[in-house]
C-alpha atoms as a PDB file:
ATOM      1  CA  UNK A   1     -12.736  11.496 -11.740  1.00  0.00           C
ATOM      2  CA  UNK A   2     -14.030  14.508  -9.246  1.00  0.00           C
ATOM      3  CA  UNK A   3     -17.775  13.995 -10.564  1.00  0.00           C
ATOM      4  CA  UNK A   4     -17.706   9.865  -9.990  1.00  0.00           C
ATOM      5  CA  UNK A   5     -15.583  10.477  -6.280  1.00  0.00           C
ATOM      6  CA  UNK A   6     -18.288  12.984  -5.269  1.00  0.00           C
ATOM      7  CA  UNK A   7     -20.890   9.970  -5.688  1.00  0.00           C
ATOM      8  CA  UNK A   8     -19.372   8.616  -2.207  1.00  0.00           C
ATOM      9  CA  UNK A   9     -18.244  11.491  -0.176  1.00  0.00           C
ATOM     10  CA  UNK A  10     -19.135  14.921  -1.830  1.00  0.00           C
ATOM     11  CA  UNK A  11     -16.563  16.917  -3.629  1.00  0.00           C
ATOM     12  CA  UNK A  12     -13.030  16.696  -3.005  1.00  0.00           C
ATOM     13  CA  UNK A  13      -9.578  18.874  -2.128  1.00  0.00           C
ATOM     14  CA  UNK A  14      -6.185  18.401  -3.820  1.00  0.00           C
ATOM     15  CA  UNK A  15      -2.923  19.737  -1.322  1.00  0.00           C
ATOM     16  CA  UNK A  16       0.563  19.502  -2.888  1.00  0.00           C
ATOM     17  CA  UNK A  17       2.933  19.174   0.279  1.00  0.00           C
ATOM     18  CA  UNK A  18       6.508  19.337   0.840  1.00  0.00           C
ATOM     19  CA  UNK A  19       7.572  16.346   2.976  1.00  0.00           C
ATOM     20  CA  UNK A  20      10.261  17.309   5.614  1.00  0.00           C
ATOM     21  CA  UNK A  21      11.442  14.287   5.828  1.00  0.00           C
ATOM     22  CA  UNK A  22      12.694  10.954   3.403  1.00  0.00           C
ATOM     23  CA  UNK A  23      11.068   8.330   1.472  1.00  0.00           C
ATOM     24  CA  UNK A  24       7.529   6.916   1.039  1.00  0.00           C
ATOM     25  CA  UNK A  25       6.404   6.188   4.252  1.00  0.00           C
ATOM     26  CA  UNK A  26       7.323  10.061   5.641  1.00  0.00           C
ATOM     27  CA  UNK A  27       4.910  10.926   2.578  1.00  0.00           C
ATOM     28  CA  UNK A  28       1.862   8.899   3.328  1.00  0.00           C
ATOM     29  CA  UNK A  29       2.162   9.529   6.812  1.00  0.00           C
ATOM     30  CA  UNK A  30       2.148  13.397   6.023  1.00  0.00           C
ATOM     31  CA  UNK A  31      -0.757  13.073   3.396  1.00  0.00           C
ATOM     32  CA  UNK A  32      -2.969  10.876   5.668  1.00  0.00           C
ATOM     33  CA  UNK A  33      -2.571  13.474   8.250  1.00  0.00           C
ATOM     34  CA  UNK A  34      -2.947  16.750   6.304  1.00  0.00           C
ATOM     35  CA  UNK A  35      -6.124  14.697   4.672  1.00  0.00           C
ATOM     36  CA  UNK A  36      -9.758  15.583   6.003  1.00  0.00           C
ATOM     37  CA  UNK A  37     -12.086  12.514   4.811  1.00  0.00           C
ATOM     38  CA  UNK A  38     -12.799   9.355   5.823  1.00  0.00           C
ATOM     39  CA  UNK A  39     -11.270   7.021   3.226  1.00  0.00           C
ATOM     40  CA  UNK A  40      -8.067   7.292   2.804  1.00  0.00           C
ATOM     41  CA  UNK A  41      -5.995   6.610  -0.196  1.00  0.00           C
ATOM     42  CA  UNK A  42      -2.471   6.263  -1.617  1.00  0.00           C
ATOM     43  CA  UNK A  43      -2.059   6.654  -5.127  1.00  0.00           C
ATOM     44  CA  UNK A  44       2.586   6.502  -6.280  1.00  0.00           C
ATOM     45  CA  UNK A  45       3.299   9.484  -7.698  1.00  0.00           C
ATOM     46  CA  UNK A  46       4.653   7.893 -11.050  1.00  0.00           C
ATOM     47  CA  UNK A  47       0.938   6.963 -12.336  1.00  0.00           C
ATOM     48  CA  UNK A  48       1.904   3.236 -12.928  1.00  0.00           C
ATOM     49  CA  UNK A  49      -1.310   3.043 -11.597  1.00  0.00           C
ATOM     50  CA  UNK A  50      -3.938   5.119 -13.588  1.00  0.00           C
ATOM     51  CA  UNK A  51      -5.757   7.417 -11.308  1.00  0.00           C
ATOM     52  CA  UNK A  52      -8.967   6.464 -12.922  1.00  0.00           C
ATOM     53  CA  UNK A  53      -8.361   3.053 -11.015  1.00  0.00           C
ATOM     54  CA  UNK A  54      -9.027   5.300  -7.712  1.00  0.00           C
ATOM     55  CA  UNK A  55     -12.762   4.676  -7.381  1.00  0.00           C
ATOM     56  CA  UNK A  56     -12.711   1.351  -8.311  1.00  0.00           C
ATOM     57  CA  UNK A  57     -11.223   1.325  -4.703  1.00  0.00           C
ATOM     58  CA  UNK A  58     -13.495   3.478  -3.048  1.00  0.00           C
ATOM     59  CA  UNK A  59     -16.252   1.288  -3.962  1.00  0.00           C
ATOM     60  CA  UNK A  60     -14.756  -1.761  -3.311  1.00  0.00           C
ATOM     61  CA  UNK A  61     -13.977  -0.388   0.703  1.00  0.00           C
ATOM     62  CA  UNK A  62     -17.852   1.089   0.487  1.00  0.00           C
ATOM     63  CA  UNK A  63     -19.527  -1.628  -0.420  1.00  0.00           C
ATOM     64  CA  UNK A  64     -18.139  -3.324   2.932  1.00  0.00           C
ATOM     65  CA  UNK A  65     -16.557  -5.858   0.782  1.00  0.00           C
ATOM     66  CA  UNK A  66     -13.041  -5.040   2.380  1.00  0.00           C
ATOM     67  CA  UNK A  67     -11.909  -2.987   5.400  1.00  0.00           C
ATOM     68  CA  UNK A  68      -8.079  -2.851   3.753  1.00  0.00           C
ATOM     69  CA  UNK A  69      -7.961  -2.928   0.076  1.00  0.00           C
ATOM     70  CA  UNK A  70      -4.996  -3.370  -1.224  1.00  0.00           C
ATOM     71  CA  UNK A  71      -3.819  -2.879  -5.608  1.00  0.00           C
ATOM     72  CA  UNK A  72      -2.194  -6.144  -6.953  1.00  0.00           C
ATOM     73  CA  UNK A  73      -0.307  -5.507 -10.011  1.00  0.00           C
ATOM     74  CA  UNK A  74       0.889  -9.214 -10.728  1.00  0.00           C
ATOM     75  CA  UNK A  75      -2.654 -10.258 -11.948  1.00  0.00           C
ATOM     76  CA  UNK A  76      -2.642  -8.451 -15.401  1.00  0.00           C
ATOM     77  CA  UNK A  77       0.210  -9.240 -17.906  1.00  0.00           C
ATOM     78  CA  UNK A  78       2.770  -6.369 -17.818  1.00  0.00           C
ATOM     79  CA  UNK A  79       5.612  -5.088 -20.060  1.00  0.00           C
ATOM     80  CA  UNK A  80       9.075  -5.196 -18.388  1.00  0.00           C
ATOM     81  CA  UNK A  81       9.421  -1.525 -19.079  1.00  0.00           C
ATOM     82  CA  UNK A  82       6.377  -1.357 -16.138  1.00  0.00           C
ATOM     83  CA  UNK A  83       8.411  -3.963 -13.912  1.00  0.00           C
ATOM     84  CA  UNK A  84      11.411  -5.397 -14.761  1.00  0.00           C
ATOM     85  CA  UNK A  85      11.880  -9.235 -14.146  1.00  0.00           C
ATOM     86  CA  UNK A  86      14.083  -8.402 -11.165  1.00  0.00           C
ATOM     87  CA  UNK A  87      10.887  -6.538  -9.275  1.00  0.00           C
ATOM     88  CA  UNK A  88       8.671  -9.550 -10.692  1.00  0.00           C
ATOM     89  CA  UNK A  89      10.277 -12.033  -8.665  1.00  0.00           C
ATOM     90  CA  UNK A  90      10.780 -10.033  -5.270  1.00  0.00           C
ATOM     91  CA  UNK A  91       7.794  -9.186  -5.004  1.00  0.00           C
ATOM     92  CA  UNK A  92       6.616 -12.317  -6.021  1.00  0.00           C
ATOM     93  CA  UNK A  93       8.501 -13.886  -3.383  1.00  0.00           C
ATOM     94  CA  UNK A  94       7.503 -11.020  -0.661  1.00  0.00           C
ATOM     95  CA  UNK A  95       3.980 -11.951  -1.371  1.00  0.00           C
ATOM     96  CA  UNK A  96       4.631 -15.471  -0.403  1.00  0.00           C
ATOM     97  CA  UNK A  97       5.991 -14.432   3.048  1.00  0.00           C
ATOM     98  CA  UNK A  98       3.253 -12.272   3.499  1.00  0.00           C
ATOM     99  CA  UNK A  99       0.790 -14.828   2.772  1.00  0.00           C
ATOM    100  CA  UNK A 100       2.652 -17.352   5.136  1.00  0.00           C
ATOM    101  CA  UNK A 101       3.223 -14.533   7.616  1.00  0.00           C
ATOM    102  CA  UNK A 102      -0.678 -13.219   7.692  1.00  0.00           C
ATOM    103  CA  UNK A 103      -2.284 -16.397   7.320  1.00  0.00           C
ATOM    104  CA  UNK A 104      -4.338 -15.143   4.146  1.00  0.00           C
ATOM    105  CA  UNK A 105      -3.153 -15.212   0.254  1.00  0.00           C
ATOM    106  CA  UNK A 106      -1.645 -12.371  -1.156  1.00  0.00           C
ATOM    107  CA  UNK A 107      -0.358 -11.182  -4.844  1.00  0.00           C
ATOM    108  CA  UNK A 108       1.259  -8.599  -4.317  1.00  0.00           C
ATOM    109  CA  UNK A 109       2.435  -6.739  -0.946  1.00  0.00           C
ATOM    110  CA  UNK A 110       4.543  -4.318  -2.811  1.00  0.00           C
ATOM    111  CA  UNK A 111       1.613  -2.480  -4.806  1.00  0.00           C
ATOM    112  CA  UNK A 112       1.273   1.342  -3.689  1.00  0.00           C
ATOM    113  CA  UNK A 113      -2.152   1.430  -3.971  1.00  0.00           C
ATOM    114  CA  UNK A 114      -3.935   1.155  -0.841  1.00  0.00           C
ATOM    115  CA  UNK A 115      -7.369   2.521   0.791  1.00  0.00           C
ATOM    116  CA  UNK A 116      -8.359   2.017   4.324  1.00  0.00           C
ATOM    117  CA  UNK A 117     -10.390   4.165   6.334  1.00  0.00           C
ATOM    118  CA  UNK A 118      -8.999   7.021   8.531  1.00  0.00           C
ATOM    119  CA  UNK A 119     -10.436   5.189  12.027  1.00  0.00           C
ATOM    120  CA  UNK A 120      -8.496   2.155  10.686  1.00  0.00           C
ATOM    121  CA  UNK A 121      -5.363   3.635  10.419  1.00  0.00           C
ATOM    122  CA  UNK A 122      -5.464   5.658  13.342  1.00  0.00           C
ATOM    123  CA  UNK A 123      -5.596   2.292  14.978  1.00  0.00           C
ATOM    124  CA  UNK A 124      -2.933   1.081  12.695  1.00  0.00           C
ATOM    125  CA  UNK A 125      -0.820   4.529  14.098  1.00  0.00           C
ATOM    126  CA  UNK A 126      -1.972   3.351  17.729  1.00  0.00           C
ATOM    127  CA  UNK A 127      -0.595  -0.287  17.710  1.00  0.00           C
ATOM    128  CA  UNK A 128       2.917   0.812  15.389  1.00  0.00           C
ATOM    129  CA  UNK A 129       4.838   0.487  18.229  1.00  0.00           C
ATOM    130  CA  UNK A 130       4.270  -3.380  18.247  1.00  0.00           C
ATOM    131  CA  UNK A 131       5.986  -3.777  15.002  1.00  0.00           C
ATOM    132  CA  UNK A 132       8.514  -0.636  14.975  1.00  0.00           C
ATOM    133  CA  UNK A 133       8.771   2.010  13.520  1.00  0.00           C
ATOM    134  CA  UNK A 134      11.912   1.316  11.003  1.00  0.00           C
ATOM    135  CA  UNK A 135       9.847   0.947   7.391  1.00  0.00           C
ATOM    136  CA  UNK A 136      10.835   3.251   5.331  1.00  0.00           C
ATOM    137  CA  UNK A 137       8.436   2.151   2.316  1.00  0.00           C
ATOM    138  CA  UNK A 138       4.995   2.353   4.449  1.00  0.00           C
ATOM    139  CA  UNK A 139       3.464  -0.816   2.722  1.00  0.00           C
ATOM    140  CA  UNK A 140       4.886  -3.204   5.390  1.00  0.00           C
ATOM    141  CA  UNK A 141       3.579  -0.704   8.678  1.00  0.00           C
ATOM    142  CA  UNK A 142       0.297  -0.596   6.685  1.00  0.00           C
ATOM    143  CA  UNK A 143      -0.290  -4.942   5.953  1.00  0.00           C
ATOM    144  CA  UNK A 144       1.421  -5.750   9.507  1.00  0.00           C
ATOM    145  CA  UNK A 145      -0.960  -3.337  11.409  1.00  0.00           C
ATOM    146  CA  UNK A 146      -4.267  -4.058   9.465  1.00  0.00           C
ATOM    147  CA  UNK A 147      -3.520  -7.787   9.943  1.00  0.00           C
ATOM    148  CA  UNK A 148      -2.589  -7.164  13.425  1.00  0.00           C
ATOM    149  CA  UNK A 149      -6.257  -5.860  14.044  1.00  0.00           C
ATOM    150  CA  UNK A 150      -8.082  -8.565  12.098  1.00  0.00           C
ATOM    151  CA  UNK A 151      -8.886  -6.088   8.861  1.00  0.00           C
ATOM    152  CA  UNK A 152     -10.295  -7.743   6.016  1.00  0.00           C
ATOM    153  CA  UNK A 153      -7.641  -7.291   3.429  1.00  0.00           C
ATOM    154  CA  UNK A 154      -8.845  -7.412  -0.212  1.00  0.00           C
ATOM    155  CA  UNK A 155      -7.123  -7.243  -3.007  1.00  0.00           C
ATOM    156  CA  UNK A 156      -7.983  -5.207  -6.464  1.00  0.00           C
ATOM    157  CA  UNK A 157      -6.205  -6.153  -9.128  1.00  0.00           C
ATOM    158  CA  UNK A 158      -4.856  -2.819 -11.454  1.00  0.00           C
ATOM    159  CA  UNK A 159      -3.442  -3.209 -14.889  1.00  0.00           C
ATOM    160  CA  UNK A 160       0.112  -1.556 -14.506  1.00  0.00           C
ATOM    161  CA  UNK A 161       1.922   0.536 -16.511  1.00  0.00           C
ATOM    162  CA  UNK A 162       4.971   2.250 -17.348  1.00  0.00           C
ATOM    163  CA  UNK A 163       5.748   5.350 -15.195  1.00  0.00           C
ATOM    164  CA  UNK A 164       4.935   8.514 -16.593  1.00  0.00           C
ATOM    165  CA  UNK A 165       6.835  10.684 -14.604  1.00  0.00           C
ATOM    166  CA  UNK A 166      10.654  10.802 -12.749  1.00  0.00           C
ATOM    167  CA  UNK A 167      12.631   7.791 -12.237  1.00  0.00           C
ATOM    168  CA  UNK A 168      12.787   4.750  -9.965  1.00  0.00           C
ATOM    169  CA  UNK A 169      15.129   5.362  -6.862  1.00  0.00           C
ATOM    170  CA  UNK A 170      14.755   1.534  -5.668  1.00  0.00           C
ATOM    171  CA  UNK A 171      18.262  -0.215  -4.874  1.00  0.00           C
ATOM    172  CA  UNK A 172      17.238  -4.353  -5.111  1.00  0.00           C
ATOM    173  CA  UNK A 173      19.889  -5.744  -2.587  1.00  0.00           C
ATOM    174  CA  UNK A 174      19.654  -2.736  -0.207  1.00  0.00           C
ATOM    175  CA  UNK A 175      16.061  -2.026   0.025  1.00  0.00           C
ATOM    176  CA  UNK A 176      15.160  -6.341   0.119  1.00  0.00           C
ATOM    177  CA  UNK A 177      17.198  -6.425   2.854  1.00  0.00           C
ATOM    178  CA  UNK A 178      14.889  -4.351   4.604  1.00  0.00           C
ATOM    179  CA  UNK A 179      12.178  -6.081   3.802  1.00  0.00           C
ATOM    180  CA  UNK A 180      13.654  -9.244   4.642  1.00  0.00           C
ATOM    181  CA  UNK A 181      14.090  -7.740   7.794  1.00  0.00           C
ATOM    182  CA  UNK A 182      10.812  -6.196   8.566  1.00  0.00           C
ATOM    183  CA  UNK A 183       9.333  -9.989   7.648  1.00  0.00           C
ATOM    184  CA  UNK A 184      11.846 -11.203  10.124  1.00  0.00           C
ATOM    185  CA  UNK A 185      10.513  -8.965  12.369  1.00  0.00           C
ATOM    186  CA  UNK A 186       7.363  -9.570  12.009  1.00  0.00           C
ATOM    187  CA  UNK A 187       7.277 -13.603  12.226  1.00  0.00           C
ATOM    188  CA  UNK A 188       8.685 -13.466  15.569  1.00  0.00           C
ATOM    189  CA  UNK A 189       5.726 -10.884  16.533  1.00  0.00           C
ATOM    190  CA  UNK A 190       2.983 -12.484  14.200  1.00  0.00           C
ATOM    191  CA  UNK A 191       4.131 -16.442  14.284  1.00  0.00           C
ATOM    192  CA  UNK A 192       7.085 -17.586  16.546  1.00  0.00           C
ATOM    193  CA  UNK A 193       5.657 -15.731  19.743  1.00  0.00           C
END
């Protein structure tokens, strides 16, 4: 992967960081800040998605064909060991609110794979304040900002796989409540103004 990455931007630096604080968005928020190039990726640490899928991204946002490129994992069949029926259908139905909600079609909202460049989403960091600051998954702050400032969102589709490593912490009522919420939240700023 290092010798087809260094065809964009030169050689590369792996950090392992301890978060100090909880969940996904604390993560990317540390990682984006601790990183030092211009693109900017985020890549779950459970390798459903294959790492070799990263530069697929990095050309996509190089190429100017997207300023927000976002994975969709509900193009390619699946196994229900890699998502169970239960994740199928929220995010399934979360894409459909985000479609409604952004104005543009989406697959899949829920995907952890994203790429945006760092100017982007220091603009992204700049605006938060118009959505909140309350999601704790990082994919919602991420979509609702980059829509906010007229990014062109792409999505990649990624052939999805069983994790490879630890064990899913997601709890379905709790955690779509949230999201419920944060789409709640954002059609009053995005829609119903």
């Amino acid at each position: 992967m290092q010798a087809q990455l260094q065809h964009y931007r030169g050689p590369f630096t792996l950090k392992a960081l301890q978060q100090s604080g909880k969940g996904k968005a604390d993560a990317v928020r540390l990682g984006f800040a601790e990183a030092s190039g211009e693109i900017l990726l985020i890549l779950d640490a459970d390798l459903t998605v294959p790492p070799e899928d990263l530069p697929h991204f990095v050309e996509v946002i190089t190429s100017g064909r997207g300023e927000f490129i976002n994975g969709s994992r509900l193009v390619y069949p699946r196994s229900r060991q890699a998502m169970p029926w239960i994740n199928t259908l929220a995010n399934k139905i979360f894409a459909q609110l985000f479609s409604f909600l952004l104005e543009q079609p989406l697959k899949d909202t829920l995907c952890g794979t994203k790429v945006l460049w760092r100017h982007d989403y220091e603009r992204i960091v700049a605006g938060r304040h118009y959505f909140g600051d309350f999601d704790p998954f990082g994919d919602f702050d991420l979509l609702f900002g980059a829509a906010k400032l007229n990014l062109h969102i792409v999505e990649v589709p990624i052939r999805y796989q069983p994790r490879r490593y630890g064990e899913s912490n997601i709890a379905h009522v709790k955690e779509g409540l949230v999201l419920l919420k944060m789409c709640l939240h954002a059609g009053r700023k995005l829609k119903f103004r």
